[in-house]
PDB file of N, CA and C in Angstrom:
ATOM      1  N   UNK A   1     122.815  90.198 120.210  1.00  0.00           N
ATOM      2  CA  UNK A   1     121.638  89.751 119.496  1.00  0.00           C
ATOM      3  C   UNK A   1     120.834  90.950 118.953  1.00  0.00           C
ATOM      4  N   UNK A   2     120.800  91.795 119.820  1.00  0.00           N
ATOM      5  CA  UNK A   2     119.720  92.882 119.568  1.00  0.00           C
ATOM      6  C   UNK A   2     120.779  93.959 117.799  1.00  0.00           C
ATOM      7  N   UNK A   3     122.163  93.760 118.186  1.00  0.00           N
ATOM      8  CA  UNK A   3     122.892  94.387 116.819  1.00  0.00           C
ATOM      9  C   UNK A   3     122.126  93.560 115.481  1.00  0.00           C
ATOM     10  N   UNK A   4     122.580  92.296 115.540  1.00  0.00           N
ATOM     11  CA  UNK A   4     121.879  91.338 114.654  1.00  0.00           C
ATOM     12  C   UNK A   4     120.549  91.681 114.474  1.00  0.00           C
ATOM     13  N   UNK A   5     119.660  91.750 115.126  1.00  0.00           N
ATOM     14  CA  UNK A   5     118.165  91.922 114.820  1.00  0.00           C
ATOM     15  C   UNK A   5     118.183  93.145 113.833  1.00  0.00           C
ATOM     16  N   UNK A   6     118.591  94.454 114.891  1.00  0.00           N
ATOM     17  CA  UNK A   6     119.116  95.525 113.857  1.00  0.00           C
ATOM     18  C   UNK A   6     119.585  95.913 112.682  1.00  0.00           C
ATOM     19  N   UNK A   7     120.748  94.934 112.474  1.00  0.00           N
ATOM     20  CA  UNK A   7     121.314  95.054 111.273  1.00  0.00           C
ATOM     21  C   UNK A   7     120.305  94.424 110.193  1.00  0.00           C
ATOM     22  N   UNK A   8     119.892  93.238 110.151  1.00  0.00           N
ATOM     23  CA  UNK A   8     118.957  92.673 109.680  1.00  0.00           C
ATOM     24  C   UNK A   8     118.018  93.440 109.339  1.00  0.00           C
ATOM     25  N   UNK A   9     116.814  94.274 110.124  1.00  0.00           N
ATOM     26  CA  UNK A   9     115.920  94.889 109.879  1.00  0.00           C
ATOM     27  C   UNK A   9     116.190  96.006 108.972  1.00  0.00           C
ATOM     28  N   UNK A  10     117.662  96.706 109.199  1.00  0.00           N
ATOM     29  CA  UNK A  10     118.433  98.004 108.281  1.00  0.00           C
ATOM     30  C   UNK A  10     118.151  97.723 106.851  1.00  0.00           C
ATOM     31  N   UNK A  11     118.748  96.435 106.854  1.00  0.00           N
ATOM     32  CA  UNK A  11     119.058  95.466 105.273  1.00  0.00           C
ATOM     33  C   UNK A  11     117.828  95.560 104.760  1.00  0.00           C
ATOM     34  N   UNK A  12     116.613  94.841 105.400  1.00  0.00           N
ATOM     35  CA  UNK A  12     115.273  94.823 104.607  1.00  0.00           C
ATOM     36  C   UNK A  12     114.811  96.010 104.528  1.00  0.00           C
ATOM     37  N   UNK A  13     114.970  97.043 105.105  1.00  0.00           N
ATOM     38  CA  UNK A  13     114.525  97.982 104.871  1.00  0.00           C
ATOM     39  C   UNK A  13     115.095  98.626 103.571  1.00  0.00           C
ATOM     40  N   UNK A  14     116.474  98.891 103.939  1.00  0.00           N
ATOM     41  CA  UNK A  14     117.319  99.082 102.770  1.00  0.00           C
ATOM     42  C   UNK A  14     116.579  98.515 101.153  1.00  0.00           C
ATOM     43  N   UNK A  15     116.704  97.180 101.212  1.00  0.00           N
ATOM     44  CA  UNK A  15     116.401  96.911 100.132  1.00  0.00           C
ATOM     45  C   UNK A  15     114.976  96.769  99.432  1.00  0.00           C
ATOM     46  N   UNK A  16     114.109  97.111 100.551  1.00  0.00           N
ATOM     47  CA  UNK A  16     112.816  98.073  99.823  1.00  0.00           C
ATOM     48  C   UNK A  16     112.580  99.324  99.071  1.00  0.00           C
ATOM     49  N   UNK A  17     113.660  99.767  99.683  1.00  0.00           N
ATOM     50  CA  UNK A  17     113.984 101.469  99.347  1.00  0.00           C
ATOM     51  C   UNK A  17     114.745 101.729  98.008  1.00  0.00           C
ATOM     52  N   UNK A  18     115.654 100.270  98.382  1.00  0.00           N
ATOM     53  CA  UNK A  18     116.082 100.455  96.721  1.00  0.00           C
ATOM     54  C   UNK A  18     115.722 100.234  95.448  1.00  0.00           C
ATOM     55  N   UNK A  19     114.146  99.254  96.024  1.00  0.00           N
ATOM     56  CA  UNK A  19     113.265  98.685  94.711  1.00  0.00           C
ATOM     57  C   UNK A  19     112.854 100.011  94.125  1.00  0.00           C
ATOM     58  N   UNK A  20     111.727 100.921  95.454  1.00  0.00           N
ATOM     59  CA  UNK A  20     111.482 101.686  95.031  1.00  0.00           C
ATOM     60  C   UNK A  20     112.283 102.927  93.615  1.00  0.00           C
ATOM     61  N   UNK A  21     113.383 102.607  93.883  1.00  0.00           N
ATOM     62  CA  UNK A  21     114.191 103.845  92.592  1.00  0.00           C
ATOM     63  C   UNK A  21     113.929 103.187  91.661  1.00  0.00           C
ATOM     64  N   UNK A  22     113.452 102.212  91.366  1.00  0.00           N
ATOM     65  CA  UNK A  22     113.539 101.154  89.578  1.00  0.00           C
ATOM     66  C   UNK A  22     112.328 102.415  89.088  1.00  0.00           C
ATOM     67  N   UNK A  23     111.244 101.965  89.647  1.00  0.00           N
ATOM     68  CA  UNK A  23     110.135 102.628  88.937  1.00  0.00           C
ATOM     69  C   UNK A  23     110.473 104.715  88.525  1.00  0.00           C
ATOM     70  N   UNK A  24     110.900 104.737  89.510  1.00  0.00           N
ATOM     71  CA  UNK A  24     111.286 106.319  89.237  1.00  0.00           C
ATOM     72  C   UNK A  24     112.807 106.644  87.977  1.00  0.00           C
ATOM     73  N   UNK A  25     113.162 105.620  88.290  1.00  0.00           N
ATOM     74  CA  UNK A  25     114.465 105.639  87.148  1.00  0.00           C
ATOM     75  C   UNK A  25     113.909 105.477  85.348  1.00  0.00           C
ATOM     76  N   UNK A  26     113.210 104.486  85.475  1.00  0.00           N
ATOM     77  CA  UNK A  26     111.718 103.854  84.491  1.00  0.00           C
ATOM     78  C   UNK A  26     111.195 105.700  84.095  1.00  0.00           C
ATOM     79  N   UNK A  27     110.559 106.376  84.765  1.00  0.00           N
ATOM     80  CA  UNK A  27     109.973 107.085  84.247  1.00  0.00           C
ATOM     81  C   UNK A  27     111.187 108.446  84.038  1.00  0.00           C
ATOM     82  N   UNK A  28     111.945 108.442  84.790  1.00  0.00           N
ATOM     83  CA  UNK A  28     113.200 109.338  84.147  1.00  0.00           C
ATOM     84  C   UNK A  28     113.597 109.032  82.738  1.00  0.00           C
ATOM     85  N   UNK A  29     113.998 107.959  82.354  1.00  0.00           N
ATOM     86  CA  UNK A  29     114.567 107.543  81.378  1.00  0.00           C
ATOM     87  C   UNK A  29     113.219 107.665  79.942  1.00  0.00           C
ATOM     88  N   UNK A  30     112.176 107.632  79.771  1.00  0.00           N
ATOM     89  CA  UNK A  30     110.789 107.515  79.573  1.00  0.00           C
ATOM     90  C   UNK A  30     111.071 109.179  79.025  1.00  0.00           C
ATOM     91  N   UNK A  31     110.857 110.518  79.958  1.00  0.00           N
ATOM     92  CA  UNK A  31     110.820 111.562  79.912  1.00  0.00           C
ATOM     93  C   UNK A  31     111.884 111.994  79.246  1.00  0.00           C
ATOM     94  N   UNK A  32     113.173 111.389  79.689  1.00  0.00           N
ATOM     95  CA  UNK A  32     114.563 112.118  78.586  1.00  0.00           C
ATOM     96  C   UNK A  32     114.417 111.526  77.103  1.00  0.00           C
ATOM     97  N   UNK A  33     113.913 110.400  77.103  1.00  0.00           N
ATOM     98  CA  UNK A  33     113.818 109.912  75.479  1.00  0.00           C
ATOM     99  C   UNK A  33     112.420 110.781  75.141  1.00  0.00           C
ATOM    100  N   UNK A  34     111.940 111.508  75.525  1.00  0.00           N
ATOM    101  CA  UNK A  34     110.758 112.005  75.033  1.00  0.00           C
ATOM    102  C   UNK A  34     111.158 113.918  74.634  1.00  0.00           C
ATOM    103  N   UNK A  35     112.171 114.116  75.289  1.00  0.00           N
ATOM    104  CA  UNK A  35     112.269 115.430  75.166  1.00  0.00           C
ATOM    105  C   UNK A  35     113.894 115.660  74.845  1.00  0.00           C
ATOM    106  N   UNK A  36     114.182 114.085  74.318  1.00  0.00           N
ATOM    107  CA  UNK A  36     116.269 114.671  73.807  1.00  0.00           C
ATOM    108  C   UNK A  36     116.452 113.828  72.680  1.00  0.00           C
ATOM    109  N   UNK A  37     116.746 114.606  71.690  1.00  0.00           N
ATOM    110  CA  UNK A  37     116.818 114.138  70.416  1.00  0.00           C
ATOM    111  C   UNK A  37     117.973 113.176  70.369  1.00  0.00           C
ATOM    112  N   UNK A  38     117.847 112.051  70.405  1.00  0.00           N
ATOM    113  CA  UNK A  38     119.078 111.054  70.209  1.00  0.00           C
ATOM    114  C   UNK A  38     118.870 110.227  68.752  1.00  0.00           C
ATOM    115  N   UNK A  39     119.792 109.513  68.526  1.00  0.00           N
ATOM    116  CA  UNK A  39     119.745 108.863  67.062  1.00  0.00           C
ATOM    117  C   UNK A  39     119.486 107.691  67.757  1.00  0.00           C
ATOM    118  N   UNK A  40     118.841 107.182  66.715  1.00  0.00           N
ATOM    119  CA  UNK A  40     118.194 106.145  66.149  1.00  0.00           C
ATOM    120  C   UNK A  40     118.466 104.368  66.701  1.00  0.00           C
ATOM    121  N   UNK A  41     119.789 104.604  66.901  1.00  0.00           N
ATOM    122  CA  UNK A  41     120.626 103.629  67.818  1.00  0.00           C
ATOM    123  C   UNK A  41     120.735 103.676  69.031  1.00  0.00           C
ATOM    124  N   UNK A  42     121.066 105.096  69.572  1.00  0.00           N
ATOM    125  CA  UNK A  42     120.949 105.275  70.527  1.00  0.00           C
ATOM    126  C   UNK A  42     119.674 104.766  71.181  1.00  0.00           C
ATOM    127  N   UNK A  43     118.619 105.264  70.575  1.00  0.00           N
ATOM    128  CA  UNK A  43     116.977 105.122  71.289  1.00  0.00           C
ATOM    129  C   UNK A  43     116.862 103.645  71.725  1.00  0.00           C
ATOM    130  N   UNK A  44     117.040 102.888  70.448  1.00  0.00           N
ATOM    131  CA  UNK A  44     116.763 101.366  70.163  1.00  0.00           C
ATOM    132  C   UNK A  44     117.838 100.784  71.592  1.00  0.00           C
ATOM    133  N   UNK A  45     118.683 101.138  71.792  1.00  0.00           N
ATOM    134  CA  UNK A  45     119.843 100.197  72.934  1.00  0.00           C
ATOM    135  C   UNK A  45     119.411 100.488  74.402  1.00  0.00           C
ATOM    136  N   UNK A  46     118.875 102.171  74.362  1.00  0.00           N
ATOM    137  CA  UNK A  46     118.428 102.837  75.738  1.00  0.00           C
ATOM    138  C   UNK A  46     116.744 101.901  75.809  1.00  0.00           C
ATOM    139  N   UNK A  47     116.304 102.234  75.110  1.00  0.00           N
ATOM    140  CA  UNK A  47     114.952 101.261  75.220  1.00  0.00           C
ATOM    141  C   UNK A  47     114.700  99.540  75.607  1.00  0.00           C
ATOM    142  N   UNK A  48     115.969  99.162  75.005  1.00  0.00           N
ATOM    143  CA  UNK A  48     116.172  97.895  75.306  1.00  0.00           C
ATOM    144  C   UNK A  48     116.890  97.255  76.740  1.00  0.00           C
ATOM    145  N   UNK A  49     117.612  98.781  77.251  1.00  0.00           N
ATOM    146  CA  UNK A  49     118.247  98.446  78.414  1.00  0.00           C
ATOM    147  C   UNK A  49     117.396  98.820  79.804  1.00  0.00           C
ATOM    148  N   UNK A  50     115.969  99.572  79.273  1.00  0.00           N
ATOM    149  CA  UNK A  50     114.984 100.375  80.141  1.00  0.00           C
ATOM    150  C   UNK A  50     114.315  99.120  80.475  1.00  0.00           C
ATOM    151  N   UNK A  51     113.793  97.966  79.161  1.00  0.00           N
ATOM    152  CA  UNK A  51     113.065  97.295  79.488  1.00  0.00           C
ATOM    153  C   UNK A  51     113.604  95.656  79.761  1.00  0.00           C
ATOM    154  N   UNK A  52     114.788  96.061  79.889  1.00  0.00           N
ATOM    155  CA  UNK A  52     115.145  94.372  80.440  1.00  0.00           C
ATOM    156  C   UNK A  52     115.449  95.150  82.606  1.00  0.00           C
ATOM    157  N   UNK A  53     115.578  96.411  82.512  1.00  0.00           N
ATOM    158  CA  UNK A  53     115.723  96.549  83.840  1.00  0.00           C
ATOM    159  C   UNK A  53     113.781  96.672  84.472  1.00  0.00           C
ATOM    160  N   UNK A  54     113.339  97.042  83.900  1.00  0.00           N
ATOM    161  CA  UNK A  54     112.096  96.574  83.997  1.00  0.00           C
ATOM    162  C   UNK A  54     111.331  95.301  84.208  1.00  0.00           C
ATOM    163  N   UNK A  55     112.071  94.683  83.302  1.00  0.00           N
ATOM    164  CA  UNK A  55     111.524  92.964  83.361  1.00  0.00           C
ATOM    165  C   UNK A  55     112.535  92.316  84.774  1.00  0.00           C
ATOM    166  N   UNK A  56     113.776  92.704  85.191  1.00  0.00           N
ATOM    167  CA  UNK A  56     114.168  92.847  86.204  1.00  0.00           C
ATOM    168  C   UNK A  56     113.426  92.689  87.727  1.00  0.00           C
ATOM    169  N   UNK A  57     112.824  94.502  87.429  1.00  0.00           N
ATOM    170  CA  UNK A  57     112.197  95.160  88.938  1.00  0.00           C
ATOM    171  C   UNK A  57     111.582  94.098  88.702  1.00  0.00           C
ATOM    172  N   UNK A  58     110.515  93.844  87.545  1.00  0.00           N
ATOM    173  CA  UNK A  58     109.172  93.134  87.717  1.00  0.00           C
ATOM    174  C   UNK A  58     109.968  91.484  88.383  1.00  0.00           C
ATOM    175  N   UNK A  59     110.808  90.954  88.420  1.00  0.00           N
ATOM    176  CA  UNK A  59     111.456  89.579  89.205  1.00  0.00           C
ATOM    177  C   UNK A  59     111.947  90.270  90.608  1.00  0.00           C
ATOM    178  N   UNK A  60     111.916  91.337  90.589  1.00  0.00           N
ATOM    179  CA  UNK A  60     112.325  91.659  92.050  1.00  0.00           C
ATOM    180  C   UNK A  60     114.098  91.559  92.343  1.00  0.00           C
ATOM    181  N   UNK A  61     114.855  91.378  90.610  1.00  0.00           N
ATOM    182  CA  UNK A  61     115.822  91.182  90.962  1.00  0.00           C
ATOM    183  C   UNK A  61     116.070  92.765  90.745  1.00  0.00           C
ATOM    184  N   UNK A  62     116.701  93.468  92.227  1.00  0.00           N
ATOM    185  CA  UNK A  62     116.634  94.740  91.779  1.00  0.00           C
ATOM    186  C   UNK A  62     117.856  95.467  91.506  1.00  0.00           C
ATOM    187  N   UNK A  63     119.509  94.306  91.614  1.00  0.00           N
ATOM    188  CA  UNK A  63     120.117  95.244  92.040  1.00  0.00           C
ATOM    189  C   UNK A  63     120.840  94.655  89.596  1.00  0.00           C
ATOM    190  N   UNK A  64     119.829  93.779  89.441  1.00  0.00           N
ATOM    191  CA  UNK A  64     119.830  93.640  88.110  1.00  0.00           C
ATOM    192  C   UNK A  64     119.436  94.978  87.513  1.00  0.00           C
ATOM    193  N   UNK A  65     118.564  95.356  88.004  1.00  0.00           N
ATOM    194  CA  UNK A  65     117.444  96.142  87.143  1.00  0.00           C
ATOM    195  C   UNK A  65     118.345  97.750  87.355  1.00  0.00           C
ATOM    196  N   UNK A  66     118.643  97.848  88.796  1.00  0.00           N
ATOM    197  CA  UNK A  66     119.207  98.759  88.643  1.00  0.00           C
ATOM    198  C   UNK A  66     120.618  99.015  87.811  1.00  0.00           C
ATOM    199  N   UNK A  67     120.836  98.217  87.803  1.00  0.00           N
ATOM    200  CA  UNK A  67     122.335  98.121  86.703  1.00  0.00           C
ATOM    201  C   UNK A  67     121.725  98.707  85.161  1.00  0.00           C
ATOM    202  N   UNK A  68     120.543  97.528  84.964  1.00  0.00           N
ATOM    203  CA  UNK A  68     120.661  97.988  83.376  1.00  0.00           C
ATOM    204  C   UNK A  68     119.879  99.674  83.226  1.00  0.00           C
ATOM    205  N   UNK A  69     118.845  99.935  84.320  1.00  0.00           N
ATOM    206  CA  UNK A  69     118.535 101.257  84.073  1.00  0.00           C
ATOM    207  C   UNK A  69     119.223 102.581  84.545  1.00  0.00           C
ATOM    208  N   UNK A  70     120.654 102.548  85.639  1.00  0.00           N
ATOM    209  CA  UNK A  70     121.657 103.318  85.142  1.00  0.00           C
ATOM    210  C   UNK A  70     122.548 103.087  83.933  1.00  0.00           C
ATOM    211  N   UNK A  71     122.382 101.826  83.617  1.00  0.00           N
ATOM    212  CA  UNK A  71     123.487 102.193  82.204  1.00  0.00           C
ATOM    213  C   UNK A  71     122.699 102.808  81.400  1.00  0.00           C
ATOM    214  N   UNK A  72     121.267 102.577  80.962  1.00  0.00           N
ATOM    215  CA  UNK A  72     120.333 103.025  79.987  1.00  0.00           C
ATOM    216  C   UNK A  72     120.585 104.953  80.336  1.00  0.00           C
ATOM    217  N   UNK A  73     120.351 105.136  81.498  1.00  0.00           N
ATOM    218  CA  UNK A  73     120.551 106.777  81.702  1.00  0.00           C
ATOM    219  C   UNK A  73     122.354 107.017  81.684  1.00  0.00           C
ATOM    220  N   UNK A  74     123.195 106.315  81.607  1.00  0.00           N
ATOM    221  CA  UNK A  74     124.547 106.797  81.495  1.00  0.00           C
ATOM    222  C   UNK A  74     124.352 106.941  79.913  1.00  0.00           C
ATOM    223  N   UNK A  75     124.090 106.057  79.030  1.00  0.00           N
ATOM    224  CA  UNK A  75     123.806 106.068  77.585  1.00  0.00           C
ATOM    225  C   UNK A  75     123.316 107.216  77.201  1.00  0.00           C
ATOM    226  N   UNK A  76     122.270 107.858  77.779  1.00  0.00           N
ATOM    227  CA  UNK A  76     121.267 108.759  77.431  1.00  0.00           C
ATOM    228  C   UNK A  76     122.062 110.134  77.911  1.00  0.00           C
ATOM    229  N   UNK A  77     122.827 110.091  78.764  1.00  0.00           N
ATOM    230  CA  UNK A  77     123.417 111.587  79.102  1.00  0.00           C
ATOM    231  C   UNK A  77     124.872 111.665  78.294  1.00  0.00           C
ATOM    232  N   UNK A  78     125.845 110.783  77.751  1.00  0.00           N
ATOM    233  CA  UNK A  78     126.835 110.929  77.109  1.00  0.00           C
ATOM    234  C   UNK A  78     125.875 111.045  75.663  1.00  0.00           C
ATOM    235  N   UNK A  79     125.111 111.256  75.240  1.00  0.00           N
ATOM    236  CA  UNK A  79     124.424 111.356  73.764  1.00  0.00           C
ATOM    237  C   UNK A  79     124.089 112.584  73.552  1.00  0.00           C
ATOM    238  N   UNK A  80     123.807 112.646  75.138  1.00  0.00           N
ATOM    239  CA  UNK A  80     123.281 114.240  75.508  1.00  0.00           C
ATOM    240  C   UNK A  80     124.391 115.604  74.938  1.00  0.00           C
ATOM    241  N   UNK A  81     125.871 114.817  75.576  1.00  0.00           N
ATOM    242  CA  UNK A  81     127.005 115.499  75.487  1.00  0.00           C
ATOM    243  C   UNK A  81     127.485 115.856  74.534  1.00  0.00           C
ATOM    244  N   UNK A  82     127.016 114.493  73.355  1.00  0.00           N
ATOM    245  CA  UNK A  82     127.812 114.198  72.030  1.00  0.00           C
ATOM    246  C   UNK A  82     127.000 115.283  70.958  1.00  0.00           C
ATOM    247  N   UNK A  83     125.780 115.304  71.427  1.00  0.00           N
ATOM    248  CA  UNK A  83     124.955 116.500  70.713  1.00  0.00           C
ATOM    249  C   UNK A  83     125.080 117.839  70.727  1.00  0.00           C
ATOM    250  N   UNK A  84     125.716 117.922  72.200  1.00  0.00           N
ATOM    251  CA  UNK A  84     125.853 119.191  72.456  1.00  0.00           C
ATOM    252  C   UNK A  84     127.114 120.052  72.162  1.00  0.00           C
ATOM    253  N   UNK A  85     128.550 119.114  72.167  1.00  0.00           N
ATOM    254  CA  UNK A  85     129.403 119.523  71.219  1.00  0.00           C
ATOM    255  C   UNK A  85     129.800 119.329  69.678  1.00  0.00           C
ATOM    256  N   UNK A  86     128.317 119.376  69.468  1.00  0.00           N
ATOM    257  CA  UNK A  86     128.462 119.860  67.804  1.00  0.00           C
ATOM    258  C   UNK A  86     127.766 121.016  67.640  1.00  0.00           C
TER     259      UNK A  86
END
């Protein structure tokens, strides 16, 4: 019983901890579009994928939110790449 209680308490904890990264991912993504020149498409898809993981955190669905705001920063660092080998 006492594993169960444990494991249980791990989990909620866990998944407080993981809300917390939405908002810090939010302002990562915020700061690289502010200081990395991407095109025009790029911006518009990363912006759109920042704020549906946003509208996400804000439902508390977090492991939504976290999906769309690592893809929004996977987007944002292969653009990074694509700039940089030219």
């Amino acid at each position: 019983m006492k594993k169960l209680l444990t494991a249980t308490i791990a989990m909620l904890f866990a998944g407080s901890v993981y809300a917390h990264q939405c908002p810090a991912l939010i302002a990562q993504i915020d700061q690289t579009l502010e200081q990395q020149e991407v095109s025009e498409d790029v911006e518009h898809k990363v912006t759109e994928l920042r704020d549906q993981g946003e509208a996400y955190h804000d439902e508390r669905d977090h492991d939504a939110a976290m999906e769309k705001l690592e893809e929004a920063l996977e987007m944002l660092t292969e653009a990074a790449y694509d700039v940089d080998a030219y």
